[in-house]
PDB file of N, CA and C in Angstrom:
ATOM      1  N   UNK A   1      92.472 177.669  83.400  1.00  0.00           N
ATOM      2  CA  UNK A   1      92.721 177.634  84.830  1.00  0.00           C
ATOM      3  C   UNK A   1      94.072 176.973  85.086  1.00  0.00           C
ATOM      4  N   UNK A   2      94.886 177.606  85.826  1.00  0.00           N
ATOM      5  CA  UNK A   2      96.215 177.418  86.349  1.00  0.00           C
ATOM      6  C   UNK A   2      96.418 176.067  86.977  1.00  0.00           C
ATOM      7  N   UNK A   3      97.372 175.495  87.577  1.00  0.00           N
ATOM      8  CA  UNK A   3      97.460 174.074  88.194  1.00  0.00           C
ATOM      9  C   UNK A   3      97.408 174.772  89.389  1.00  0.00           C
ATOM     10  N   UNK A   4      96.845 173.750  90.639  1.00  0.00           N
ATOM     11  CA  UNK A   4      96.901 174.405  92.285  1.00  0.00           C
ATOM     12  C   UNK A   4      97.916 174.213  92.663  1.00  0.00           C
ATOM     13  N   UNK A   5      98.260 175.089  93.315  1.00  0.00           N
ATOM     14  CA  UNK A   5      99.778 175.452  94.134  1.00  0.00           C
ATOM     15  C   UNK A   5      99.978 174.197  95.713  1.00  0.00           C
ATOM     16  N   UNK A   6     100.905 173.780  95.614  1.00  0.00           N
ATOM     17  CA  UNK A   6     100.805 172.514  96.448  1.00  0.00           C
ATOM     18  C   UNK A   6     101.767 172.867  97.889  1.00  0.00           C
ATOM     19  N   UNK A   7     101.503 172.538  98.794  1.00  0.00           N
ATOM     20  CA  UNK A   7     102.576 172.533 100.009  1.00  0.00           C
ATOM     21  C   UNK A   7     103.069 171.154 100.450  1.00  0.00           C
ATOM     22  N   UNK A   8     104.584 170.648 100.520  1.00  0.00           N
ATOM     23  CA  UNK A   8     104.905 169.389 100.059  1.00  0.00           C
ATOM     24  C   UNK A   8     105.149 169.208 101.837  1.00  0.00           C
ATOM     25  N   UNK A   9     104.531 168.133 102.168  1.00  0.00           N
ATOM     26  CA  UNK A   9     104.851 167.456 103.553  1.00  0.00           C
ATOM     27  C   UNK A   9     105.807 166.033 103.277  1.00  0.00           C
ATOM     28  N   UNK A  10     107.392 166.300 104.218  1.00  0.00           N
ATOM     29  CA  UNK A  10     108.107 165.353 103.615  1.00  0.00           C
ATOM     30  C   UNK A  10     108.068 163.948 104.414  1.00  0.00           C
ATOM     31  N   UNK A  11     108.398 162.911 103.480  1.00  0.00           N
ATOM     32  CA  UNK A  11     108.076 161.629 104.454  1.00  0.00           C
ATOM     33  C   UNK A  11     109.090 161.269 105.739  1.00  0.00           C
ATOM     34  N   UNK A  12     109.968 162.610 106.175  1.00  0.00           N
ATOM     35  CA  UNK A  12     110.816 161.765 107.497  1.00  0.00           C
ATOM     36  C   UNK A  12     111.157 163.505 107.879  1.00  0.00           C
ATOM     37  N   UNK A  13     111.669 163.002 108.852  1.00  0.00           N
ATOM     38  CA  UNK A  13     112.477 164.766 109.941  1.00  0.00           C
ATOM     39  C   UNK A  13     113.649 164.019 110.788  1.00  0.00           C
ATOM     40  N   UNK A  14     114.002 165.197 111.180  1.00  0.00           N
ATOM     41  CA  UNK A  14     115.313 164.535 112.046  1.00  0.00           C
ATOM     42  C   UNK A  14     115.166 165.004 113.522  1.00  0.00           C
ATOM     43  N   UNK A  15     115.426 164.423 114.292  1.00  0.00           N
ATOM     44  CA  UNK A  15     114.955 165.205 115.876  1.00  0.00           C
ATOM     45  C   UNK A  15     116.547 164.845 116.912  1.00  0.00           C
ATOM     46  N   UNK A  16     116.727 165.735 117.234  1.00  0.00           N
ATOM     47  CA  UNK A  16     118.205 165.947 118.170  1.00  0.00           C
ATOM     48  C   UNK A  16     117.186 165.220 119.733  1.00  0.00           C
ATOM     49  N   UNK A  17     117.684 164.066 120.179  1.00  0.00           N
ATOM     50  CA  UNK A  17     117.204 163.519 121.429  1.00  0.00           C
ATOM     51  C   UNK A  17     117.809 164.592 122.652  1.00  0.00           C
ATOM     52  N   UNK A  18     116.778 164.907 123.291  1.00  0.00           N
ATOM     53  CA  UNK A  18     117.464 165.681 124.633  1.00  0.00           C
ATOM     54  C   UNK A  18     118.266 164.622 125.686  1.00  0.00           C
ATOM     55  N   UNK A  19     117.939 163.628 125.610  1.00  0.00           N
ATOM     56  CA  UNK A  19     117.773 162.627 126.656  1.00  0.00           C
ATOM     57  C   UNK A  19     119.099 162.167 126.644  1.00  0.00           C
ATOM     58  N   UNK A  20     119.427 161.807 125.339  1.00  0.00           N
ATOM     59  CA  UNK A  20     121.319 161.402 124.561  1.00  0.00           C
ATOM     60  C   UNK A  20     121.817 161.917 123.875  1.00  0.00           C
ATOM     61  N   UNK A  21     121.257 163.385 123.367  1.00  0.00           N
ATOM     62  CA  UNK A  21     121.779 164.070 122.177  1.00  0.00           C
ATOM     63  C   UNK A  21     121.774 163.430 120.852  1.00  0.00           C
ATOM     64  N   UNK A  22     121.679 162.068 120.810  1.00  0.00           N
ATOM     65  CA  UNK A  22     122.158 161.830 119.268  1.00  0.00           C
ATOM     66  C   UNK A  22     120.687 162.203 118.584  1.00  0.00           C
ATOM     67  N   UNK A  23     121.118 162.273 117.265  1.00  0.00           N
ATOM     68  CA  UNK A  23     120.185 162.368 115.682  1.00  0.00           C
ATOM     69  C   UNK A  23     119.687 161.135 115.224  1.00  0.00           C
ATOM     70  N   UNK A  24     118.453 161.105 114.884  1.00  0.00           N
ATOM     71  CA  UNK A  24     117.597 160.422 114.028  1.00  0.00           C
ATOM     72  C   UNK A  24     116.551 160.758 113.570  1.00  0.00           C
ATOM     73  N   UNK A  25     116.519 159.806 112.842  1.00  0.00           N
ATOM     74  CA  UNK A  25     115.351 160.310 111.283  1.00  0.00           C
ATOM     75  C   UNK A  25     114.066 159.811 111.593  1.00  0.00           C
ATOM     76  N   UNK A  26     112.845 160.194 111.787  1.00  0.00           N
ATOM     77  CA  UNK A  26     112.031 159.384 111.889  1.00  0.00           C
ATOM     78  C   UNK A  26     110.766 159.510 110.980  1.00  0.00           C
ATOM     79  N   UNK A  27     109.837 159.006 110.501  1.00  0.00           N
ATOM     80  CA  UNK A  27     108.794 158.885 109.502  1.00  0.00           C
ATOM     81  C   UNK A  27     107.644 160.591 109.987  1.00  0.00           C
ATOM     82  N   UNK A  28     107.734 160.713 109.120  1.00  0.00           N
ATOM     83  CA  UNK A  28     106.764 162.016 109.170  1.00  0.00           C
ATOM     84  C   UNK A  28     105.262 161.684 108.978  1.00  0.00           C
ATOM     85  N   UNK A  29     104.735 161.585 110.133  1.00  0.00           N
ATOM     86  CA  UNK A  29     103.382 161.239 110.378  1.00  0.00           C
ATOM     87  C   UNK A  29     102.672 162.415 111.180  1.00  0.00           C
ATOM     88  N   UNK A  30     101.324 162.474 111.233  1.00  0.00           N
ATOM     89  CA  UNK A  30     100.545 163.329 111.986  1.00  0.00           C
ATOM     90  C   UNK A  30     100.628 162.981 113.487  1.00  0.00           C
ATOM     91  N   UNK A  31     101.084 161.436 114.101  1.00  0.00           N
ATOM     92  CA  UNK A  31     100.706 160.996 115.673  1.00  0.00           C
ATOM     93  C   UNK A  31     102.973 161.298 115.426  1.00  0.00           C
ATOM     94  N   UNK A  32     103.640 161.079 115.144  1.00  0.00           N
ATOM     95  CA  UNK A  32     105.164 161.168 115.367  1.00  0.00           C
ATOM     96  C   UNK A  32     105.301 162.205 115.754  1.00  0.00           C
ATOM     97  N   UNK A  33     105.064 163.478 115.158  1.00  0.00           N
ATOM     98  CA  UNK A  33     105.579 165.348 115.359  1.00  0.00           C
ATOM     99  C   UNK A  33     104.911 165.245 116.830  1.00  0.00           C
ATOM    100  N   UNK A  34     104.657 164.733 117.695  1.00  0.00           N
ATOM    101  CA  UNK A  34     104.129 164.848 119.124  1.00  0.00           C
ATOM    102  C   UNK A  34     104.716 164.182 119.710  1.00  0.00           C
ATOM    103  N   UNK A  35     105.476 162.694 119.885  1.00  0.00           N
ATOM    104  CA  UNK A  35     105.443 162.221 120.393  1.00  0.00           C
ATOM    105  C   UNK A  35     106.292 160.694 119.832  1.00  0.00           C
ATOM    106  N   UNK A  36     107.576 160.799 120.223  1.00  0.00           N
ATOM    107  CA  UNK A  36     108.327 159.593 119.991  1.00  0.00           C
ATOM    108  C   UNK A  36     109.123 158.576 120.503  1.00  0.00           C
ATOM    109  N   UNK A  37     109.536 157.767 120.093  1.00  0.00           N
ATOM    110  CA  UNK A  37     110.895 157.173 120.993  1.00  0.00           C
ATOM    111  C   UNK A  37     111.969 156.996 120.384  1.00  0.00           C
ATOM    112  N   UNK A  38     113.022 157.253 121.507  1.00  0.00           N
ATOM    113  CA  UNK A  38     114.491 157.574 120.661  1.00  0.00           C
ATOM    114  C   UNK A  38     115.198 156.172 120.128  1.00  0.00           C
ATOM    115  N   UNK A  39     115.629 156.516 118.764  1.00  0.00           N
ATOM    116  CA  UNK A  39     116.023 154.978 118.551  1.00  0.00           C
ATOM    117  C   UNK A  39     117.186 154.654 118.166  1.00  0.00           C
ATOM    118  N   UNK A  40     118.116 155.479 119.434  1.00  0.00           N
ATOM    119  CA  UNK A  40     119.576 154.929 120.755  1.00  0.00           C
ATOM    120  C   UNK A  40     118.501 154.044 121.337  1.00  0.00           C
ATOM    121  N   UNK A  41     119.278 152.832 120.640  1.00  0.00           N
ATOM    122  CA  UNK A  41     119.524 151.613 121.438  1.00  0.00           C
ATOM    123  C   UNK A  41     119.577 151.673 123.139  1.00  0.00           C
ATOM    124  N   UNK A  42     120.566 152.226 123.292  1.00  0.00           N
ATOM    125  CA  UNK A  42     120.901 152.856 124.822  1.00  0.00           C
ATOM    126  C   UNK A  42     119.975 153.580 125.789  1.00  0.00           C
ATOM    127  N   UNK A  43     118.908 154.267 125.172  1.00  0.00           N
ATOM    128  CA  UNK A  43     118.487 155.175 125.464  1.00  0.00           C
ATOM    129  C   UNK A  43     116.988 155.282 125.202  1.00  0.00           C
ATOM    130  N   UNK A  44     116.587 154.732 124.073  1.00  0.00           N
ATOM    131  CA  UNK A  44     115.070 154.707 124.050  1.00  0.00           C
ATOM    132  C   UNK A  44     113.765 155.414 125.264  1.00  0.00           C
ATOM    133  N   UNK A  45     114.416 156.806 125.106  1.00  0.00           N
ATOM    134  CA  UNK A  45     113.565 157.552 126.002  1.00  0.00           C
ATOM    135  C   UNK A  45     112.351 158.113 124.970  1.00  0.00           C
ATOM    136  N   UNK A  46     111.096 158.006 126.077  1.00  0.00           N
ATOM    137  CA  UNK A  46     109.986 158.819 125.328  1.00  0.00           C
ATOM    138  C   UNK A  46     110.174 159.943 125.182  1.00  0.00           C
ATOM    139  N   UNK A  47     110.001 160.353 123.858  1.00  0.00           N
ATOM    140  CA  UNK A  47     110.300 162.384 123.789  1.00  0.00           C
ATOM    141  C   UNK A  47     109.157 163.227 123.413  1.00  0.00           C
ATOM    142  N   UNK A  48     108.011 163.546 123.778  1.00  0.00           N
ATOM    143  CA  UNK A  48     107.077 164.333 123.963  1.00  0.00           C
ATOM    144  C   UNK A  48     107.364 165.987 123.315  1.00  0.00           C
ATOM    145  N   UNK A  49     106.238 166.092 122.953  1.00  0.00           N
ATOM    146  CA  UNK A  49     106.463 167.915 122.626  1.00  0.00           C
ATOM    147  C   UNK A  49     106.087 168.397 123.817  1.00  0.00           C
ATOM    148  N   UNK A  50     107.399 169.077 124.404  1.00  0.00           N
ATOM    149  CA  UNK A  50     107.458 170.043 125.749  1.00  0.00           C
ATOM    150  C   UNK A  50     105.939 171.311 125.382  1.00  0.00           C
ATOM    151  N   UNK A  51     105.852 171.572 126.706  1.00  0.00           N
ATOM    152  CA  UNK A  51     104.802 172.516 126.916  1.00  0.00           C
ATOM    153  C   UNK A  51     105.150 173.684 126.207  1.00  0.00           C
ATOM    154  N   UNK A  52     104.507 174.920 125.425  1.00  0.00           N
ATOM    155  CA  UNK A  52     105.170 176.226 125.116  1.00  0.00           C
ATOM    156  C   UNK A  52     105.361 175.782 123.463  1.00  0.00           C
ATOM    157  N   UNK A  53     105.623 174.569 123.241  1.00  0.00           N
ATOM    158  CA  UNK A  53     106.053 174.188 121.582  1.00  0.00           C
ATOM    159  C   UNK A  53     104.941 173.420 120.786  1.00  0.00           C
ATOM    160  N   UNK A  54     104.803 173.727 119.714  1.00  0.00           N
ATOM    161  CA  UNK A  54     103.639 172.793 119.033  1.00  0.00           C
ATOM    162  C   UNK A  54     104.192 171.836 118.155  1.00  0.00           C
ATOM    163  N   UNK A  55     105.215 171.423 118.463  1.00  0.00           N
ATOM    164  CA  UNK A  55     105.369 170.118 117.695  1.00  0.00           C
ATOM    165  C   UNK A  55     107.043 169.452 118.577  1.00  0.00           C
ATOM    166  N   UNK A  56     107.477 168.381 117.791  1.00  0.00           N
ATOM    167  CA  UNK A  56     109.215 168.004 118.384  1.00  0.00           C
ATOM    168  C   UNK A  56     109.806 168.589 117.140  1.00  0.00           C
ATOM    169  N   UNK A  57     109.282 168.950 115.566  1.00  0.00           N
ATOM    170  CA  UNK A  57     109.923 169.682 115.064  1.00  0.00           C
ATOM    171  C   UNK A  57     110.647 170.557 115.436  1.00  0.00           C
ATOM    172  N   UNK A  58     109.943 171.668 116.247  1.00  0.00           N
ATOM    173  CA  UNK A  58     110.002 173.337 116.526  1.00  0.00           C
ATOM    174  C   UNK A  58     110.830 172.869 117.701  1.00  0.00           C
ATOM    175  N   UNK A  59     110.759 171.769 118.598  1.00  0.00           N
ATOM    176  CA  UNK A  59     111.563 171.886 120.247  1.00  0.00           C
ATOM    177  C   UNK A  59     112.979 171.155 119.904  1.00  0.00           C
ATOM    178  N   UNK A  60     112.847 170.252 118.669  1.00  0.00           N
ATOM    179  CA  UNK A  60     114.280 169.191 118.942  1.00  0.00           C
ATOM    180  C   UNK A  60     115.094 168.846 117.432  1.00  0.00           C
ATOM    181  N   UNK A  61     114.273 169.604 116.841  1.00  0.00           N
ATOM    182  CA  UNK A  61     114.476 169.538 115.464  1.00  0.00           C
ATOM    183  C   UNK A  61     115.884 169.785 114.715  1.00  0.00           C
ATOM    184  N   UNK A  62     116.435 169.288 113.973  1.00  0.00           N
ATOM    185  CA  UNK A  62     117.227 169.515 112.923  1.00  0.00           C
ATOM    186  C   UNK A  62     117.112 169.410 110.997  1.00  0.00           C
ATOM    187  N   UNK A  63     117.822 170.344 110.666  1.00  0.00           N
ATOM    188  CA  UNK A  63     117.223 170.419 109.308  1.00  0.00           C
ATOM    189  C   UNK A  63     116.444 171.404 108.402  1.00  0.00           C
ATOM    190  N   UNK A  64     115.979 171.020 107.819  1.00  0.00           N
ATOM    191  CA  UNK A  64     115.576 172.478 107.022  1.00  0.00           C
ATOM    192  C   UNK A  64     113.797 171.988 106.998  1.00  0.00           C
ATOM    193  N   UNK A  65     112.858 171.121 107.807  1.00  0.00           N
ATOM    194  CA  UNK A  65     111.985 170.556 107.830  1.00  0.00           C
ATOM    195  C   UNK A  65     111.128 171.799 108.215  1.00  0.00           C
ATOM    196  N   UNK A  66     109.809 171.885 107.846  1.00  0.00           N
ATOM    197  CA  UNK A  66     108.959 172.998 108.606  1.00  0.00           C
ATOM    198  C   UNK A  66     108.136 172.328 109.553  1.00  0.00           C
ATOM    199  N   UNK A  67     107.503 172.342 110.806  1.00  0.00           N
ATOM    200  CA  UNK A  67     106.779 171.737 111.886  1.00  0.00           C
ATOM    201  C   UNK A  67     105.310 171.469 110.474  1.00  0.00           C
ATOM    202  N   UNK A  68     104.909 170.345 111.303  1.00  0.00           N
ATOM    203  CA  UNK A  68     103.309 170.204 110.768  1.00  0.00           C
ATOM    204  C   UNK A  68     102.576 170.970 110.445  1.00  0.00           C
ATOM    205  N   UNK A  69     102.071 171.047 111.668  1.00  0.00           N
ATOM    206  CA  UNK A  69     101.402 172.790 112.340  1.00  0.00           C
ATOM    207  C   UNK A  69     101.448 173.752 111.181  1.00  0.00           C
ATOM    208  N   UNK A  70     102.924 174.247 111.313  1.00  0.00           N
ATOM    209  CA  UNK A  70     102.958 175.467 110.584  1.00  0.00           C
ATOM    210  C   UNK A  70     102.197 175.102 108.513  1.00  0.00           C
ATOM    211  N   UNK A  71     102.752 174.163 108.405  1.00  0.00           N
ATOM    212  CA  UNK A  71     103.079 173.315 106.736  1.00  0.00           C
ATOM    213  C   UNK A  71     100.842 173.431 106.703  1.00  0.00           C
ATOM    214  N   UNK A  72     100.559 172.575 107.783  1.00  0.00           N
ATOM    215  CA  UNK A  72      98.723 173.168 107.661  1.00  0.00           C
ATOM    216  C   UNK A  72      98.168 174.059 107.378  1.00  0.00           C
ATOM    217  N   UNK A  73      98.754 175.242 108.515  1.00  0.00           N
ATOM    218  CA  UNK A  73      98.411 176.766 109.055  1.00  0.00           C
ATOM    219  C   UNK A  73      98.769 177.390 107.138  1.00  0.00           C
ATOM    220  N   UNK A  74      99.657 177.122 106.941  1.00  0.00           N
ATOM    221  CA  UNK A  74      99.943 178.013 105.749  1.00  0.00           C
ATOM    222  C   UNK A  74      99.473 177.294 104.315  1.00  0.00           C
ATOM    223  N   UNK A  75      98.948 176.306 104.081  1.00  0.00           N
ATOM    224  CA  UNK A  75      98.100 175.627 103.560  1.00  0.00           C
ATOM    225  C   UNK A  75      96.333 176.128 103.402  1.00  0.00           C
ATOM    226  N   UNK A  76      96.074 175.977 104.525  1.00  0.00           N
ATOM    227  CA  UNK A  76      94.790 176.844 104.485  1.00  0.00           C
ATOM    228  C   UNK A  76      94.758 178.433 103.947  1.00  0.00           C
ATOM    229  N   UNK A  77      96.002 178.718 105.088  1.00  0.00           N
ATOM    230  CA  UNK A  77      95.825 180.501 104.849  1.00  0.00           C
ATOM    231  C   UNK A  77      96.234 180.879 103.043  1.00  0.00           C
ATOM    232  N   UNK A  78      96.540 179.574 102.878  1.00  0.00           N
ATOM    233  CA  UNK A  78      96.989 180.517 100.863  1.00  0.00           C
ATOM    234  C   UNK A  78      96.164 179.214 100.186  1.00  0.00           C
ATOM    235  N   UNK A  79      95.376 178.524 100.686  1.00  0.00           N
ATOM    236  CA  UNK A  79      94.386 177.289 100.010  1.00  0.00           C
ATOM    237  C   UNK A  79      95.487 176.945  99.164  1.00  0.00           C
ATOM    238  N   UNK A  80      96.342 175.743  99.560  1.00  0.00           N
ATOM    239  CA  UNK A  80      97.548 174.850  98.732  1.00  0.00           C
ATOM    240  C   UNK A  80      96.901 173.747  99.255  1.00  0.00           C
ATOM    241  N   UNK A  81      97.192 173.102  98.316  1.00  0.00           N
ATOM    242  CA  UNK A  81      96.862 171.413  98.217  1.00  0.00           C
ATOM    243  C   UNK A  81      98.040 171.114  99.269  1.00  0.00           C
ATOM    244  N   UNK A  82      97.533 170.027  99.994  1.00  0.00           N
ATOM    245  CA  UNK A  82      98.651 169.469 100.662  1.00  0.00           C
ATOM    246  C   UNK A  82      99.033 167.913  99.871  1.00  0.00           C
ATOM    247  N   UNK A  83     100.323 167.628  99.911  1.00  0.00           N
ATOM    248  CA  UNK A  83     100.848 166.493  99.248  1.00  0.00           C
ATOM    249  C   UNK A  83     102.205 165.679  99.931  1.00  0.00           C
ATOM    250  N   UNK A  84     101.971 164.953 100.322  1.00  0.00           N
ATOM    251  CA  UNK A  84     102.551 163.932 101.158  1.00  0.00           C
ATOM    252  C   UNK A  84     103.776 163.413 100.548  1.00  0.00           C
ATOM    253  N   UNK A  85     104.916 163.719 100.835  1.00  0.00           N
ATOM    254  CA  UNK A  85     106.007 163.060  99.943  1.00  0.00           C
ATOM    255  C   UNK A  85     106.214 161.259 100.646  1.00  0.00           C
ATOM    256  N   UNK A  86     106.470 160.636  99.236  1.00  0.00           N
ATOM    257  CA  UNK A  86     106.650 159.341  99.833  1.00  0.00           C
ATOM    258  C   UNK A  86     108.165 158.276  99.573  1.00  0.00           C
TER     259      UNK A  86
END
């Protein structure tokens, strides 16, 4: 029997702030991809996943990161182990 095929969830993403435009990195968690705060000093606005989008990946995202959501959805649909990069 073969080794199981794994889908790698990485430990950070980058999200473009609407609020100030700037970039940051933030920890890749299941409660973060919904719901963050920007961390401009200046600016520390709450940034929510807008209506229509399922994650702040998919709405504000930068990078080559895949949304949660999707990294699950395609996990199940091909049964891959999921594995948490740390």
């Amino acid at each position: 029997m073969g080794r199981k095929r794994v889908i790698k969830i990485p430990n950070s993403f980058k999200i473009h702030c609407p609020n100030c435009g700037k970039n940051n990195q933030y920890p890749f968690t299941k409660e973060s991809v919904f719901k963050i705060e920007c961390k401009n000093s200046k600016c520390k606005q709450i940034i929510e996943t807008p209506i229509m989008q399922c994650c702040l990946i998919c709405a504000f995202g930068k990078g080559k990161v895949k949304c949660y959501t999707q990294s699950m959805i395609e996990a199940k649909q091909k049964n891959l182990e999921v594995k948490y990069l740390c």
